[in-house]
PDB file of N, CA and C in Angstrom:
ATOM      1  N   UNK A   1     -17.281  35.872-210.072  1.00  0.00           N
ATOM      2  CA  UNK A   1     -18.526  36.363-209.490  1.00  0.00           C
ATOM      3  C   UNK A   1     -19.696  35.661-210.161  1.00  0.00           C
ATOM      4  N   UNK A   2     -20.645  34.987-209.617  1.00  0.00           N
ATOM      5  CA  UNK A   2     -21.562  34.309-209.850  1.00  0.00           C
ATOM      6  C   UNK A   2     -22.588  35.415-209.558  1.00  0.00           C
ATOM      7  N   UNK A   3     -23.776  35.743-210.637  1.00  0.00           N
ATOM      8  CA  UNK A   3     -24.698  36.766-210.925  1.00  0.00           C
ATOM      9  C   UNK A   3     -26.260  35.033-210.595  1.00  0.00           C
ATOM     10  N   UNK A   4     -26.926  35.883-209.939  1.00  0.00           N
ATOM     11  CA  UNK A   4     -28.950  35.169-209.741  1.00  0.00           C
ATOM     12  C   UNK A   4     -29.793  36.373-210.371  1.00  0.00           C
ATOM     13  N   UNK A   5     -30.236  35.433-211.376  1.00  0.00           N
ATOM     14  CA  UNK A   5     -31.379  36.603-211.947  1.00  0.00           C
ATOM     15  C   UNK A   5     -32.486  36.003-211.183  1.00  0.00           C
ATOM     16  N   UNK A   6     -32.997  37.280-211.154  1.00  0.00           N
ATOM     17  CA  UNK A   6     -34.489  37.325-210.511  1.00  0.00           C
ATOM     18  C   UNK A   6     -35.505  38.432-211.114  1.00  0.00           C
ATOM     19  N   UNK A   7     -36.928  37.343-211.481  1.00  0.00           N
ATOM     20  CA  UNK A   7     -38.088  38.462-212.073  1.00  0.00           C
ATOM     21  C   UNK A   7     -39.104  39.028-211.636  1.00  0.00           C
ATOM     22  N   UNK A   8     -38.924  38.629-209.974  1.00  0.00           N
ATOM     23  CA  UNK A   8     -39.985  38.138-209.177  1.00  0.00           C
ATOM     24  C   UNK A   8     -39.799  40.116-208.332  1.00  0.00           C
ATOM     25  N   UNK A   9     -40.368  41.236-209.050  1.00  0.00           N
ATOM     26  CA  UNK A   9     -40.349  42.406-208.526  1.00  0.00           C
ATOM     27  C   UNK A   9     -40.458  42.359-207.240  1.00  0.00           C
ATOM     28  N   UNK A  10     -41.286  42.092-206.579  1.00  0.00           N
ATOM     29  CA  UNK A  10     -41.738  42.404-205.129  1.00  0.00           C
ATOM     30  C   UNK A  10     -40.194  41.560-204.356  1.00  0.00           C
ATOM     31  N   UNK A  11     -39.527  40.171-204.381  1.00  0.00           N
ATOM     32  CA  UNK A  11     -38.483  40.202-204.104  1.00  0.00           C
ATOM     33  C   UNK A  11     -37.537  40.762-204.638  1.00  0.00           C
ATOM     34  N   UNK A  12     -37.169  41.832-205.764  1.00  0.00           N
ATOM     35  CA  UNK A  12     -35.871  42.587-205.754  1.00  0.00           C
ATOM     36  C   UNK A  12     -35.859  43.551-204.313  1.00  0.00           C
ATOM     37  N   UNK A  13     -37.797  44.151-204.810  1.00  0.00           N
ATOM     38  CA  UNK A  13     -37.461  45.574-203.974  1.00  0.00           C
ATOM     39  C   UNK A  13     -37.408  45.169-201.936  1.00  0.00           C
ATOM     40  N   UNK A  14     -37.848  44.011-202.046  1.00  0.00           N
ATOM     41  CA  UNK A  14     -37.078  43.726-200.262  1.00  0.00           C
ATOM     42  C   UNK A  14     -35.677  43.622-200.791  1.00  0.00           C
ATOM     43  N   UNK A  15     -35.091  42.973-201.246  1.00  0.00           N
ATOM     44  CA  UNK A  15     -33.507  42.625-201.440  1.00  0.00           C
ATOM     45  C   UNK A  15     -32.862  44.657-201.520  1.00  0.00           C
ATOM     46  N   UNK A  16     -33.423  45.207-202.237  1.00  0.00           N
ATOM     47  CA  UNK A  16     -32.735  46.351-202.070  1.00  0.00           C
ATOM     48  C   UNK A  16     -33.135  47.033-200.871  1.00  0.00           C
ATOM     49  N   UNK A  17     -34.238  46.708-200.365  1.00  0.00           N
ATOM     50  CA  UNK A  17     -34.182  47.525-198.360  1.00  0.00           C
ATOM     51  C   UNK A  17     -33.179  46.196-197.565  1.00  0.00           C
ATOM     52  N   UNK A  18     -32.934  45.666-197.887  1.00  0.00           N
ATOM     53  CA  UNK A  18     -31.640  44.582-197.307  1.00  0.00           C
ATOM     54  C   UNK A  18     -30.672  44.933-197.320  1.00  0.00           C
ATOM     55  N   UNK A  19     -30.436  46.244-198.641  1.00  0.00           N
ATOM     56  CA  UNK A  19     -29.185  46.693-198.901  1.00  0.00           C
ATOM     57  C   UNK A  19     -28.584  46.014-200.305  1.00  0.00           C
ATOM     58  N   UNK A  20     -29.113  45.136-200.482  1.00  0.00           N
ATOM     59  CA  UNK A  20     -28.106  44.361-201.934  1.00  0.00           C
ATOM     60  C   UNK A  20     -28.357  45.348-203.319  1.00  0.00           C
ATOM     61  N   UNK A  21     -27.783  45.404-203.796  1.00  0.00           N
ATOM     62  CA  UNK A  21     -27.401  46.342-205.084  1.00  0.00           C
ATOM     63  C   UNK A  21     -27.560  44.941-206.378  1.00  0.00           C
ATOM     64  N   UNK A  22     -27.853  46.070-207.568  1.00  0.00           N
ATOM     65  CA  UNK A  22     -28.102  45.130-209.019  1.00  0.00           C
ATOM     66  C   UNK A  22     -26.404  45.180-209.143  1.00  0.00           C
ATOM     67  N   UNK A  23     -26.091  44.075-209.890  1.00  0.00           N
ATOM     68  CA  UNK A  23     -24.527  43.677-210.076  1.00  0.00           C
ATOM     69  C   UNK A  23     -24.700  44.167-211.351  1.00  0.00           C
ATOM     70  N   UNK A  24     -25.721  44.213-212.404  1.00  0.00           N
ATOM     71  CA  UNK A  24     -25.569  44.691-214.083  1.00  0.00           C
ATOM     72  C   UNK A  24     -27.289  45.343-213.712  1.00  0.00           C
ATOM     73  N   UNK A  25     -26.953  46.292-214.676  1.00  0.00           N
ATOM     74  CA  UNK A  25     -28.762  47.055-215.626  1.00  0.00           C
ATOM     75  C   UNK A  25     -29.701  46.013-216.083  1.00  0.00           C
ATOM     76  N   UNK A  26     -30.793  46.040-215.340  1.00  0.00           N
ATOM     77  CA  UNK A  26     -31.971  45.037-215.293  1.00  0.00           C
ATOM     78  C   UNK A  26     -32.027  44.950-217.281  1.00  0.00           C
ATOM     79  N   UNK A  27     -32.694  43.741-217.460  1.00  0.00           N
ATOM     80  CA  UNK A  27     -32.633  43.916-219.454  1.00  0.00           C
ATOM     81  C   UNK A  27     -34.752  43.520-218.788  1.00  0.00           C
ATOM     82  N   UNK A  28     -35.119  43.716-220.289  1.00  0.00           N
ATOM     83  CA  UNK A  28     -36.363  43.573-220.827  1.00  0.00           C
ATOM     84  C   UNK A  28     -36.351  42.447-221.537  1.00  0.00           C
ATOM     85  N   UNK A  29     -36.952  41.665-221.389  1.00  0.00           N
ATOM     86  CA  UNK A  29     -37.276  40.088-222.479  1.00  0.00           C
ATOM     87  C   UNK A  29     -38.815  40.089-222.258  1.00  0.00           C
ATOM     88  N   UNK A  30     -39.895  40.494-223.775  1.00  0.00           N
ATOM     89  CA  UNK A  30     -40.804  40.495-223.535  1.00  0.00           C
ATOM     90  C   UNK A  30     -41.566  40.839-222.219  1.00  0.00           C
ATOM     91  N   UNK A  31     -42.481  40.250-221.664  1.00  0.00           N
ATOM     92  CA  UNK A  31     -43.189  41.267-221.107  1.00  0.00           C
ATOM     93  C   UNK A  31     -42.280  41.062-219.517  1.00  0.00           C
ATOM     94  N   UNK A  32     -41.382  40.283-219.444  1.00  0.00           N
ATOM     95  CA  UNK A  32     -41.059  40.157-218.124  1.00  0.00           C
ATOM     96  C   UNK A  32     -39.375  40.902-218.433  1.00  0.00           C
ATOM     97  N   UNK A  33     -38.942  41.190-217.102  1.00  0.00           N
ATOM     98  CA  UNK A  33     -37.890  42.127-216.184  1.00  0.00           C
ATOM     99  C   UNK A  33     -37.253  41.324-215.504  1.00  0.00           C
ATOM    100  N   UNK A  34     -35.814  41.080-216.261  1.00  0.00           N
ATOM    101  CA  UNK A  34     -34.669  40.496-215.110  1.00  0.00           C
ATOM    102  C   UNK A  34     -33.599  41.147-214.167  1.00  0.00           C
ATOM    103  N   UNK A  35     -33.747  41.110-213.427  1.00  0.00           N
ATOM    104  CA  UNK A  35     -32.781  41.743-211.980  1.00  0.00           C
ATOM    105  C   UNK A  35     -31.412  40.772-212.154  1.00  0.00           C
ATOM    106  N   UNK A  36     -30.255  41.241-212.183  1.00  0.00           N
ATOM    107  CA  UNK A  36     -29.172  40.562-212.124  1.00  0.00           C
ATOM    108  C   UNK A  36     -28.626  40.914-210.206  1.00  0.00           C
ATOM    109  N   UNK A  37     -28.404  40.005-209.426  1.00  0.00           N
ATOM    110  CA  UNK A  37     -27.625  40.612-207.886  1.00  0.00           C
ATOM    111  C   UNK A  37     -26.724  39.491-208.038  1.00  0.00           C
ATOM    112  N   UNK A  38     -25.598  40.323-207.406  1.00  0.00           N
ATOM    113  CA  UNK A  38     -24.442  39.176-206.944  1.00  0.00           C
ATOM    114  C   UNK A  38     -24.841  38.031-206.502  1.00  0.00           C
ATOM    115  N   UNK A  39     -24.724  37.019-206.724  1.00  0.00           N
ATOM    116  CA  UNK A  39     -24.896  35.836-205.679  1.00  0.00           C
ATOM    117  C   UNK A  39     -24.212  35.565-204.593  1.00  0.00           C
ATOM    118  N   UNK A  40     -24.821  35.236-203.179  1.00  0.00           N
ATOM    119  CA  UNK A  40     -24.113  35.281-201.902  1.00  0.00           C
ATOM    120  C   UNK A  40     -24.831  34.107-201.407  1.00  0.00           C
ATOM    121  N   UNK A  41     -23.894  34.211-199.954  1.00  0.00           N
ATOM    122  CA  UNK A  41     -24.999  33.164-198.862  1.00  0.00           C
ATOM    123  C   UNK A  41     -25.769  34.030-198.136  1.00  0.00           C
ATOM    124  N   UNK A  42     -25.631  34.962-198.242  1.00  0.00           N
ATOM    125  CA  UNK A  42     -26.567  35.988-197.633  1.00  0.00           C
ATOM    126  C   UNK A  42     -27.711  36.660-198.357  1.00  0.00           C
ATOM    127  N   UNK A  43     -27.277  36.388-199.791  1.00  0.00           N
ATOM    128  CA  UNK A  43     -28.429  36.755-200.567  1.00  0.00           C
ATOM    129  C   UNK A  43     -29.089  35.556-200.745  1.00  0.00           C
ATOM    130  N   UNK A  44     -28.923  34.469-200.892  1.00  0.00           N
ATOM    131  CA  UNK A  44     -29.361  32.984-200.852  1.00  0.00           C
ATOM    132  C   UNK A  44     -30.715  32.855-199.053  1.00  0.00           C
ATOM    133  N   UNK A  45     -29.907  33.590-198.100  1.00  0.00           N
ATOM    134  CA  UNK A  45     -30.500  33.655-196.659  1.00  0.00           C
ATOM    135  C   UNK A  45     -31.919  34.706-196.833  1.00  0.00           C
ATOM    136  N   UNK A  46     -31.546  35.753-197.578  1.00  0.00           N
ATOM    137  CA  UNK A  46     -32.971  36.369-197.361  1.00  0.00           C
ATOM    138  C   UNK A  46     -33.997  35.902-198.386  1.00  0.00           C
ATOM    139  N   UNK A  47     -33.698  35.071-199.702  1.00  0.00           N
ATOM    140  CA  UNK A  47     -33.945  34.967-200.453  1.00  0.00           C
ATOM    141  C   UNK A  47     -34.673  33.668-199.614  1.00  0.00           C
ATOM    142  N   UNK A  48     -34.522  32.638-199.215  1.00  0.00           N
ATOM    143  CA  UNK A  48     -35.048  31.961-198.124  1.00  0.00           C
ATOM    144  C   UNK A  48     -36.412  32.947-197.128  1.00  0.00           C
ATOM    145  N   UNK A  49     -35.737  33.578-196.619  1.00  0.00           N
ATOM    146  CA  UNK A  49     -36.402  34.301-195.514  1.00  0.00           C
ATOM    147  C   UNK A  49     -37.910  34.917-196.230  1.00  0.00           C
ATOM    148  N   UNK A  50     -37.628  35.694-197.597  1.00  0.00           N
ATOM    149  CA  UNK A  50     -38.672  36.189-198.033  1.00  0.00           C
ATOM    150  C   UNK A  50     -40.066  35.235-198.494  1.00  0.00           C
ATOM    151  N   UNK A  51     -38.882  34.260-198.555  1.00  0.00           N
ATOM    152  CA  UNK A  51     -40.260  32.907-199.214  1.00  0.00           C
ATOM    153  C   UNK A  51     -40.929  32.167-198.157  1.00  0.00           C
ATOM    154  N   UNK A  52     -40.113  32.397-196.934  1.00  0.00           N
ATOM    155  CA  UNK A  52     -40.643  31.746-195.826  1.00  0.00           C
ATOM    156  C   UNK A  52     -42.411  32.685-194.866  1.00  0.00           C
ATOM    157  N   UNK A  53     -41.907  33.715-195.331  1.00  0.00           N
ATOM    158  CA  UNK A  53     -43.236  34.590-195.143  1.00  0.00           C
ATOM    159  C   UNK A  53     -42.260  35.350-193.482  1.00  0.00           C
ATOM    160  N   UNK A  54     -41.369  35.310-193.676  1.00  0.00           N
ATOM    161  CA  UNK A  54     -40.346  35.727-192.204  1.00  0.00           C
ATOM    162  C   UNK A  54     -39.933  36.881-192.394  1.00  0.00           C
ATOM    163  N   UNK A  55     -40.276  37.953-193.714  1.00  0.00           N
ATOM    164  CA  UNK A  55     -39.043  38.904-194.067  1.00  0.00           C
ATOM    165  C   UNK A  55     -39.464  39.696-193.164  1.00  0.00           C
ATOM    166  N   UNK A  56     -39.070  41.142-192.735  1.00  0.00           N
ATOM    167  CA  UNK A  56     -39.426  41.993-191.971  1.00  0.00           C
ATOM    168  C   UNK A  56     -38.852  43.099-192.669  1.00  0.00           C
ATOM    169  N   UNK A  57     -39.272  44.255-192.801  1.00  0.00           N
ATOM    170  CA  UNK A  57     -38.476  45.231-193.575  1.00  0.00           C
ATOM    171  C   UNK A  57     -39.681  46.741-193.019  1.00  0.00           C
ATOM    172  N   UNK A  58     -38.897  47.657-193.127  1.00  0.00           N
ATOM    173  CA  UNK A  58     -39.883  49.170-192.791  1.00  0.00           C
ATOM    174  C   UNK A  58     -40.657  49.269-193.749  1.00  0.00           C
ATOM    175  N   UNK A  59     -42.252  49.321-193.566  1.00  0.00           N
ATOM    176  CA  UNK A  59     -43.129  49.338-194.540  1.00  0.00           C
ATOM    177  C   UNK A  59     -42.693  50.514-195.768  1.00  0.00           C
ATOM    178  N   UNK A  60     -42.679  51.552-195.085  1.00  0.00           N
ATOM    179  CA  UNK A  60     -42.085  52.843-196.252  1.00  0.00           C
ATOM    180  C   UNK A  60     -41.079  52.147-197.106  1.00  0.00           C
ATOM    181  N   UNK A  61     -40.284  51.773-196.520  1.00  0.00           N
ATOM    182  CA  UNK A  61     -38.622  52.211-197.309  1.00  0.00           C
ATOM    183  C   UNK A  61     -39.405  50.805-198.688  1.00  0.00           C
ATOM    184  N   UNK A  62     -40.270  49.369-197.835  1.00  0.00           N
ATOM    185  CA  UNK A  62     -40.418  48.669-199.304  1.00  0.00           C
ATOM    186  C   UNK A  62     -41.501  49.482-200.245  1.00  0.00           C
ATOM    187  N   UNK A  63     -42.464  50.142-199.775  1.00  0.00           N
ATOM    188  CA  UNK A  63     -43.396  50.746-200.876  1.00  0.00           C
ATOM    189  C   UNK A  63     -42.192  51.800-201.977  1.00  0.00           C
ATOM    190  N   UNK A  64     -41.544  52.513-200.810  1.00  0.00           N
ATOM    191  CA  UNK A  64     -40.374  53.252-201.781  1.00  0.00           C
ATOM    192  C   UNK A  64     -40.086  52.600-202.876  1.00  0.00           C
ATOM    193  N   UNK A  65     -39.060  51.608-202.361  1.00  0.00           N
ATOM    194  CA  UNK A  65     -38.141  50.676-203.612  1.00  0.00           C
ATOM    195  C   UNK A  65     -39.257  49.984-204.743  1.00  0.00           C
ATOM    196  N   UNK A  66     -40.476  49.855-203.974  1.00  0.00           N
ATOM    197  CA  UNK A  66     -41.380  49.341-205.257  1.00  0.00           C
ATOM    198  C   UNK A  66     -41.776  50.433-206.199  1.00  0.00           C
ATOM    199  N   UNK A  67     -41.884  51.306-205.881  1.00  0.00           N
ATOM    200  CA  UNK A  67     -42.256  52.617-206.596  1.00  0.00           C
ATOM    201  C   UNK A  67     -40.901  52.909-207.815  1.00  0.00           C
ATOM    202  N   UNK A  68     -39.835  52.850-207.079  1.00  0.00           N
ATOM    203  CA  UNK A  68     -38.902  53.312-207.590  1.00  0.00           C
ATOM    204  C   UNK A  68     -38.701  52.149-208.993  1.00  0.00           C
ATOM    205  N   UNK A  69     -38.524  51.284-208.792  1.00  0.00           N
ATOM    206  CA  UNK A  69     -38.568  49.962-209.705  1.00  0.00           C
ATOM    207  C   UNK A  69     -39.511  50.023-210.116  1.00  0.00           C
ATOM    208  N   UNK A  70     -41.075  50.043-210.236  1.00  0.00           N
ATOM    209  CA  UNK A  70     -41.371  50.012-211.788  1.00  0.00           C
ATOM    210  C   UNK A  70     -41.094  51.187-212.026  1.00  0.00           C
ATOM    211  N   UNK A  71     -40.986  52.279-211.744  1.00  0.00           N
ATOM    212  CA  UNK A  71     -41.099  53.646-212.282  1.00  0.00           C
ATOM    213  C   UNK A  71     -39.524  53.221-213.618  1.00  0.00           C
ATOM    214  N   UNK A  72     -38.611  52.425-213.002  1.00  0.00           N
ATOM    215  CA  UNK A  72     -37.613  51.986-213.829  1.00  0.00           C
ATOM    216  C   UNK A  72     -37.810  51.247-214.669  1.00  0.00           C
ATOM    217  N   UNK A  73     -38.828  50.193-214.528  1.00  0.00           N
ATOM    218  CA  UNK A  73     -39.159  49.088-215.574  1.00  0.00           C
ATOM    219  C   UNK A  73     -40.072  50.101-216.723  1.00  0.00           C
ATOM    220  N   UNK A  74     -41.145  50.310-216.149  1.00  0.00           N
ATOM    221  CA  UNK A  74     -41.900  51.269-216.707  1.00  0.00           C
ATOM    222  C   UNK A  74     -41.284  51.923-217.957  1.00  0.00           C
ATOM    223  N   UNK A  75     -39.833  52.976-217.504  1.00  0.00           N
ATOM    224  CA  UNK A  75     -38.986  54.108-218.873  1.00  0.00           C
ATOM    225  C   UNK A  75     -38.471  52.615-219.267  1.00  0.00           C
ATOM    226  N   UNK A  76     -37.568  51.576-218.969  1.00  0.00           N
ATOM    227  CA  UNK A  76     -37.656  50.415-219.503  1.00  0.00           C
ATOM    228  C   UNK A  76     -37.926  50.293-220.741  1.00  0.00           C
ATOM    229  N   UNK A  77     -39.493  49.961-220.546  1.00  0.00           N
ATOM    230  CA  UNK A  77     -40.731  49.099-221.504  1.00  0.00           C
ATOM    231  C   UNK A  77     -40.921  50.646-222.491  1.00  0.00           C
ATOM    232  N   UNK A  78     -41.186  51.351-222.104  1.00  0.00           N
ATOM    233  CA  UNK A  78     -41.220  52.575-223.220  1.00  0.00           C
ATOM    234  C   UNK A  78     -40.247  52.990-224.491  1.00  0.00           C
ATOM    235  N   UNK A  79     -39.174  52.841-223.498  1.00  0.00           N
ATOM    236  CA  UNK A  79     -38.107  53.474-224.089  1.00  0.00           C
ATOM    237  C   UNK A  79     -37.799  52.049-225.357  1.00  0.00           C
ATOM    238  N   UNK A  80     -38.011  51.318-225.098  1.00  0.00           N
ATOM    239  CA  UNK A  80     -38.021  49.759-225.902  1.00  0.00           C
ATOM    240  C   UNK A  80     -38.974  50.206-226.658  1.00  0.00           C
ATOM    241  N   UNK A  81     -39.865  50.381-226.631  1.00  0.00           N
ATOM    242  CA  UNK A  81     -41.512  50.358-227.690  1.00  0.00           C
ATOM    243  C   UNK A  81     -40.778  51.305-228.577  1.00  0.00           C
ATOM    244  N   UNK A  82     -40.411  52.499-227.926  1.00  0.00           N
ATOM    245  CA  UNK A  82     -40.228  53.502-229.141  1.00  0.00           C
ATOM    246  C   UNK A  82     -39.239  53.533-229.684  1.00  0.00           C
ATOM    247  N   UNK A  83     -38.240  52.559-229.577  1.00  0.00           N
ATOM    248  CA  UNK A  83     -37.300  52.328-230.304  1.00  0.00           C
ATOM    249  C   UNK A  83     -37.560  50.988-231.335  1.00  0.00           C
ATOM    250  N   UNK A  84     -38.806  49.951-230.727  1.00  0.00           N
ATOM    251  CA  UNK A  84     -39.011  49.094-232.360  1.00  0.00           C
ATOM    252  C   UNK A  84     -40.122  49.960-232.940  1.00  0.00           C
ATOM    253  N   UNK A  85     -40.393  51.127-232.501  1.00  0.00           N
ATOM    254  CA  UNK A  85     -41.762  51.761-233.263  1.00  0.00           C
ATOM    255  C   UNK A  85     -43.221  51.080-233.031  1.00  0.00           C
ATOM    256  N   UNK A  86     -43.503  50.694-231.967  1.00  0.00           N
ATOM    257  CA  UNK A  86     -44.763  50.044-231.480  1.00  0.00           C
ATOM    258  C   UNK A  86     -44.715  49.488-230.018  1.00  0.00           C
ATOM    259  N   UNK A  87     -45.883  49.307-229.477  1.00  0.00           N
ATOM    260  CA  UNK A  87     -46.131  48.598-228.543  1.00  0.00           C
ATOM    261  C   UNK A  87     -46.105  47.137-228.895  1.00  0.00           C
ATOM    262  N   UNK A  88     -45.614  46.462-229.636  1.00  0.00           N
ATOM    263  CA  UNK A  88     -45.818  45.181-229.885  1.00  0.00           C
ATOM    264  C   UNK A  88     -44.346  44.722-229.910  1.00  0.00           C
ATOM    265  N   UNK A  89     -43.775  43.817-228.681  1.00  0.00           N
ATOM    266  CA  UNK A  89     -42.818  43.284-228.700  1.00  0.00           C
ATOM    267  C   UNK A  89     -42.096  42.514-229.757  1.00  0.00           C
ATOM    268  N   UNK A  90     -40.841  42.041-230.291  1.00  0.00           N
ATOM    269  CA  UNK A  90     -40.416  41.727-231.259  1.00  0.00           C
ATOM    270  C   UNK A  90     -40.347  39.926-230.829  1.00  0.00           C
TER     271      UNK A  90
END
């Protein structure tokens, strides 16, 4: 199984109204957020499509998934701070 990271938020949360699922638990590296998804030709196709300015998706369901994702990055980045004891990345 070949894993595509991606940091680019606004394309995870179309990829998850597409239906594609994280293959592993997003990690934290400084201030940016990596998405691990299976790699496909179909994830390769929308991944195309979204850059082409072609995606189409139900306005709700993407504000949803964006909400839902940082609200995840968000406990993320916290839950990290208060475990090196600061807001200041290592």
């Amino acid at each position: 199984m070949t894993i595509r990271k991606i940091t680019e938020v606004n394309l995870v949360a179309y990829l998850k109204c597409k239906g594609f699922q994280e293959a592993e638990p997003p990690k934290v590296t400084g201030p940016f957020v990596t998405f691990y998804l299976e790699d496909s030709p179909e994830l390769k196709k929308e991944i195309e499509t979204y850059f082409s300015q072609k995606a189409l998706v139900e306005p709700m369901a993407m504000v949803e998934s964006l909400r839902l994702i940082k609200s995840k990055v968000g406990d993320m980045k916290r839950n990290r701070e208060s475990r090196s004891g600061g807001g200041q990345d290592e």
